[in-house]
N, C-alpha and C. Protein backbone atom coordinates (compact mmCIF):
# COMPACT_ATOMS: atom_id res chain seq x y z
N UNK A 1 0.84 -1.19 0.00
CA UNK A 1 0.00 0.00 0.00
C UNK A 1 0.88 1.25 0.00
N UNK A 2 0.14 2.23 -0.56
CA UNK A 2 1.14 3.68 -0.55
C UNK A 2 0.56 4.71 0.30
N UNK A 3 1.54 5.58 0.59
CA UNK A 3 1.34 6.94 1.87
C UNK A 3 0.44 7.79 0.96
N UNK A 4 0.92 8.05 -0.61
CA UNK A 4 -0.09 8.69 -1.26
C UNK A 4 -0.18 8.78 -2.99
N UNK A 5 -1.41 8.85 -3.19
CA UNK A 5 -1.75 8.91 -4.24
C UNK A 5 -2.26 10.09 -5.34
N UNK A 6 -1.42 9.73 -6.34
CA UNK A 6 -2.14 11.15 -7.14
C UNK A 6 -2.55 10.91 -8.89
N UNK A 7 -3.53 11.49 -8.48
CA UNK A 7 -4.85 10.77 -9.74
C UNK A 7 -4.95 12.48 -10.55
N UNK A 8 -4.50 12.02 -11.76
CA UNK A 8 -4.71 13.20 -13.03
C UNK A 8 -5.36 12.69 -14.50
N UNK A 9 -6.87 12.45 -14.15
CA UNK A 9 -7.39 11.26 -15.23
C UNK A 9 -7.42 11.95 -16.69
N UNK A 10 -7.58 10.87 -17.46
CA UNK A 10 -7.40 11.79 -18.87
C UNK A 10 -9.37 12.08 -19.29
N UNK A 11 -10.03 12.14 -18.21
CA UNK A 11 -11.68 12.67 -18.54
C UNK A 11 -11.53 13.19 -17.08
N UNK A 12 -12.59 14.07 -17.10
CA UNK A 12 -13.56 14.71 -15.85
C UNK A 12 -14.44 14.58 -15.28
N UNK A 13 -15.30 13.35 -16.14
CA UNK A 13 -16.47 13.21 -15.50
C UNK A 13 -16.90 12.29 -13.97
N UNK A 14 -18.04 12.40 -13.43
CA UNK A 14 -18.25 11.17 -12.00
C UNK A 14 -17.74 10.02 -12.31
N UNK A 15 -18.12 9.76 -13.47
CA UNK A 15 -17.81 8.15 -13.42
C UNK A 15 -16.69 7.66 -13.76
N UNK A 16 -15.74 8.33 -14.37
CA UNK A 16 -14.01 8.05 -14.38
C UNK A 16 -13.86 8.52 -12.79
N UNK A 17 -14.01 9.41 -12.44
CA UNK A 17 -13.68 9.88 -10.80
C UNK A 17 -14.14 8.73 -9.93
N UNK A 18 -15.03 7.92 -10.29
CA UNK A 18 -15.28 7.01 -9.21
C UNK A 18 -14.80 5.68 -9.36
N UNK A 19 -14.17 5.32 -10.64
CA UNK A 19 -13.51 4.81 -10.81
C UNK A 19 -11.76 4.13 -10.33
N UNK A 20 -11.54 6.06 -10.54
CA UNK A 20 -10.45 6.29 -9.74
C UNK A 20 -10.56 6.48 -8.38
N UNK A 21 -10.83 6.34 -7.85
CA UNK A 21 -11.41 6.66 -6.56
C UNK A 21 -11.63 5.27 -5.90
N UNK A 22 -11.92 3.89 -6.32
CA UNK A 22 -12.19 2.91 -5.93
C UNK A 22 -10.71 2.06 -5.84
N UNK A 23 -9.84 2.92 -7.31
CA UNK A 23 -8.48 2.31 -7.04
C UNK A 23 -7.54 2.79 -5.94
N UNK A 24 -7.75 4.22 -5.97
CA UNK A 24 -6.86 4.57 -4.78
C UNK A 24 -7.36 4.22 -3.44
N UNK A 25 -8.55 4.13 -3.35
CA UNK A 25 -8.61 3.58 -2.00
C UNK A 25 -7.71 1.87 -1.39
N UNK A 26 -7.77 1.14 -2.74
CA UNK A 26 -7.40 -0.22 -2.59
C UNK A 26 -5.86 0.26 -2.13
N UNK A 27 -5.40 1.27 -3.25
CA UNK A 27 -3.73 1.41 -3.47
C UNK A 27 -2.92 1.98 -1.72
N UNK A 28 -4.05 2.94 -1.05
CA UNK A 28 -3.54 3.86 0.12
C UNK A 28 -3.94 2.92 1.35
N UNK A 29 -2.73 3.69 2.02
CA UNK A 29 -2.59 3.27 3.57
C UNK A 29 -3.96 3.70 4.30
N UNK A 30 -4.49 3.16 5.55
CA UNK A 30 -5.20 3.50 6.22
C UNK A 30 -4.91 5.41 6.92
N UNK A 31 -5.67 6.11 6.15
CA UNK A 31 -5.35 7.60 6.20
C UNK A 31 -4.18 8.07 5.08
N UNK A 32 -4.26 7.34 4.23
CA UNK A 32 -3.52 8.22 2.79
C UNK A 32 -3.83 9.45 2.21
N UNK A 33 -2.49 10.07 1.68
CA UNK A 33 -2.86 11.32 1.22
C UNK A 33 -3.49 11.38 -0.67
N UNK A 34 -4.25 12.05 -0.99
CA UNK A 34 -4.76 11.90 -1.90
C UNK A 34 -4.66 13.30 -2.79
N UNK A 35 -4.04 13.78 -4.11
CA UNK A 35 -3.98 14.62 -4.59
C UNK A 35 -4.38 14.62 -5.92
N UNK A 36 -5.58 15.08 -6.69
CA UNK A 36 -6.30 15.09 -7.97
C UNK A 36 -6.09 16.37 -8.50
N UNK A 37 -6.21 16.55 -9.96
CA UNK A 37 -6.31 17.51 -10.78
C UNK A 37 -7.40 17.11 -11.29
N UNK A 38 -8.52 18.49 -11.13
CA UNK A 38 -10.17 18.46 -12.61
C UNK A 38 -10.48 19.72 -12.17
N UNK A 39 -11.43 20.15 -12.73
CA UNK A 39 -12.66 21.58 -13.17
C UNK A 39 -13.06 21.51 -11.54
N UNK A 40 -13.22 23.01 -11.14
CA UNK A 40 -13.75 23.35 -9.97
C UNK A 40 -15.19 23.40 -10.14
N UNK A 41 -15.94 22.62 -11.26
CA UNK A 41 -17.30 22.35 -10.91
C UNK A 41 -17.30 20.70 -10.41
N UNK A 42 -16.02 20.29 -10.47
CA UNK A 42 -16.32 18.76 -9.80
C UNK A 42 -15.97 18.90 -8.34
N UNK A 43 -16.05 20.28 -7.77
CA UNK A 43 -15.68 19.98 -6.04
C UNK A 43 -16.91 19.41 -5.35
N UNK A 44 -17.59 19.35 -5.79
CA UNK A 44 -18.97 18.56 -4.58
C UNK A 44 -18.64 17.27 -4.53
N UNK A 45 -18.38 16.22 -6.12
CA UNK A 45 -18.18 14.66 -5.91
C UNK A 45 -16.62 15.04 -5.63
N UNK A 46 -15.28 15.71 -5.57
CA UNK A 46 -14.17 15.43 -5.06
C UNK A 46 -14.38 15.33 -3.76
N UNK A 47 -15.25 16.30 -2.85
CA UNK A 47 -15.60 15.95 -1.38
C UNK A 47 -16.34 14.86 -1.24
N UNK A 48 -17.25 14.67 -2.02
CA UNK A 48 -17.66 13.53 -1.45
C UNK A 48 -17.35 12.16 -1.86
N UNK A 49 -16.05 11.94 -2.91
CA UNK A 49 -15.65 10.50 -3.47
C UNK A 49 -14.50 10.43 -2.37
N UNK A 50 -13.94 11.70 -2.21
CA UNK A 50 -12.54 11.45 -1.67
C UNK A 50 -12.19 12.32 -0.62
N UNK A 51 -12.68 12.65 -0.23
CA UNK A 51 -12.87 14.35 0.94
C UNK A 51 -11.48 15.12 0.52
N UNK A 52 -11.49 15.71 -0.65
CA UNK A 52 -10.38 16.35 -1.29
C UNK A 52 -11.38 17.98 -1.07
N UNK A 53 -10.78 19.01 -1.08
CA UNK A 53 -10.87 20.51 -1.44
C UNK A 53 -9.72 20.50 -2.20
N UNK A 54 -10.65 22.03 -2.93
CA UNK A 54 -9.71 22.62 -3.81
C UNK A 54 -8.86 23.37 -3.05
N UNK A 55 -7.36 23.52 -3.73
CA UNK A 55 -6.32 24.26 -3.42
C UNK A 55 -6.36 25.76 -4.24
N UNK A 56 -5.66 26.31 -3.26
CA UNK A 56 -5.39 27.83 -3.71
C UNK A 56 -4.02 27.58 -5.16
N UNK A 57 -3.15 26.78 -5.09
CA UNK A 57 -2.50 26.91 -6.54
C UNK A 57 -2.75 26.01 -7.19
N UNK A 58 -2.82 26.27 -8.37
CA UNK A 58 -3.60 25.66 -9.65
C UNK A 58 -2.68 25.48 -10.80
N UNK A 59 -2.76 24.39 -11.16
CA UNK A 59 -1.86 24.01 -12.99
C UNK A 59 -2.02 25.14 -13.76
N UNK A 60 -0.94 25.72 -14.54
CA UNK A 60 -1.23 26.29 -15.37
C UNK A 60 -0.90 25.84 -16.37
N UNK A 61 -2.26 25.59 -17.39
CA UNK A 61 -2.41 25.05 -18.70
C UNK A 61 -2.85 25.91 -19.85
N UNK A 62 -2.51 26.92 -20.08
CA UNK A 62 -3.11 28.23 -21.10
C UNK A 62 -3.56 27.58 -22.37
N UNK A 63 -3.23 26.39 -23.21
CA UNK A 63 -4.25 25.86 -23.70
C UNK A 63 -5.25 25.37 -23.50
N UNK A 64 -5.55 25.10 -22.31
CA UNK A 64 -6.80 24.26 -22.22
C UNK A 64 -7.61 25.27 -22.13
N UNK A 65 -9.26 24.65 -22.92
CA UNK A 65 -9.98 25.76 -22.15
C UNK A 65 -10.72 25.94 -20.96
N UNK A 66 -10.60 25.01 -19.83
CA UNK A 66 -11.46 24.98 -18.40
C UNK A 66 -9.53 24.59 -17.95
N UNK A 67 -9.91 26.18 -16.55
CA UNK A 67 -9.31 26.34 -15.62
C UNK A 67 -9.65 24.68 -14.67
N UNK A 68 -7.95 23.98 -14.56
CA UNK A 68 -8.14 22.35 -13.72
C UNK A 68 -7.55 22.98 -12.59
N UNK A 69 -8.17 22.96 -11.32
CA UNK A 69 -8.06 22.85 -9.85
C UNK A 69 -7.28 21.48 -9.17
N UNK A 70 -6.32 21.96 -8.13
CA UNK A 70 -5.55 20.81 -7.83
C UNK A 70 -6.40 20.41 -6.53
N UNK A 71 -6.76 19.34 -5.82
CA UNK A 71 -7.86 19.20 -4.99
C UNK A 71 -6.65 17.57 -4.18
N UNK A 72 -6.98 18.16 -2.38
CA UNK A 72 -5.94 17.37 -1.78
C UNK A 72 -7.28 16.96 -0.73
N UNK A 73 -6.56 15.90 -0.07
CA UNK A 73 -7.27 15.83 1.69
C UNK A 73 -6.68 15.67 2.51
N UNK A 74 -5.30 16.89 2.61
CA UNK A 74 -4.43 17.23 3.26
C UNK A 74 -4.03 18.44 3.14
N UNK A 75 -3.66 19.07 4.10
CA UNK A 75 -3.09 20.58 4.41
C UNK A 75 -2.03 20.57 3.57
N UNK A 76 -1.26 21.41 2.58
CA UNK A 76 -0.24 21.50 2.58
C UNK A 76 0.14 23.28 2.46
N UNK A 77 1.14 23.59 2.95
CA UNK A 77 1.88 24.86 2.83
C UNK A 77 2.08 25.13 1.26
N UNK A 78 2.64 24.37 0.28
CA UNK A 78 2.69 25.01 -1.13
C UNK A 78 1.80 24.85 -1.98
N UNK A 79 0.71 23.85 -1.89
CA UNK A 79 -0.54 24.22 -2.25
C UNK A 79 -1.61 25.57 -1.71
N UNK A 80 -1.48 25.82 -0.44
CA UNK A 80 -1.93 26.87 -0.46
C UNK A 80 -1.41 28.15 -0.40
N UNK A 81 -0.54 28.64 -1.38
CA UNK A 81 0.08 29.62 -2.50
C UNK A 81 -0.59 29.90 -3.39
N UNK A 82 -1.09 30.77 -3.76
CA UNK A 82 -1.74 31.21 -5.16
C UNK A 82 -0.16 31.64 -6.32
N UNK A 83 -0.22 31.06 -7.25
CA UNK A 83 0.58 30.94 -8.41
C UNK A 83 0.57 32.48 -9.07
N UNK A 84 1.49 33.11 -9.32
CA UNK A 84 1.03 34.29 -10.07
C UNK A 84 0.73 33.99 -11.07
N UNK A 85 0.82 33.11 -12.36
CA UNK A 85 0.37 33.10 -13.91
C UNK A 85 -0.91 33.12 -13.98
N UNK A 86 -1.62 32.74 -12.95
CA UNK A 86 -3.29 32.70 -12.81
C UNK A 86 -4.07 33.61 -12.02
N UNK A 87 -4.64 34.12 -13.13
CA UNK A 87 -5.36 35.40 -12.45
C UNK A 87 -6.43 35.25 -10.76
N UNK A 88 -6.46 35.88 -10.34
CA UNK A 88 -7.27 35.93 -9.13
C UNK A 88 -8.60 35.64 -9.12
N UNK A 89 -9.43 34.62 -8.62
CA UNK A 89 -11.06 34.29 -9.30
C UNK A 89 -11.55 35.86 -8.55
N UNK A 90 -10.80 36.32 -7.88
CA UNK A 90 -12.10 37.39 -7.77
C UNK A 90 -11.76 38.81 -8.67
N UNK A 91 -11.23 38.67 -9.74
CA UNK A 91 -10.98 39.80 -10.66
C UNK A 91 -11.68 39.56 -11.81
């Protein structure tokens, strides 16, 4: 089993997320850390597949067109940094 896992699926939707979500549970230690990249309209099933929140720094991907949110269920100090290449959601 591993201390932690990090899931960057190549779709966004629930049902790849729950997918993934059924593997990392098998893969993590009892209280593993869990770190995903998707769209900050999937924070309701990231809390509730994996009790992940979104982080204050974010991938920057200037091609893509949906802003991907990095989403943990753990504190960390350099996740919560806001990145300068990405504008401020409240501007």
């Amino acid at each position: 089993t591993f201390d932690v896992v990090v899931i960057d699926p190549p779709f966004i939707t629930r049902e790849v997320w729950e997918k993934y979500t059924t593997t990392a549970k098998f893969l993590l230690k009892p209280d593993g850390k869990v770190m995903g990249s998707t769209i900050a309209e999937n924070k309701g099933f990231m809390k509730e597949l994996l009790n992940c929140e979104p982080q204050t720094f974010m991938p920057s991907i200037p091609t893509l067109v949906y802003q991907y949110r990095f989403y943990a269920n753990y504190a960390s100090e350099s996740l919560g940094v806001q990145n300068p290449e990405i504008p401020d959601e409240d501007d």
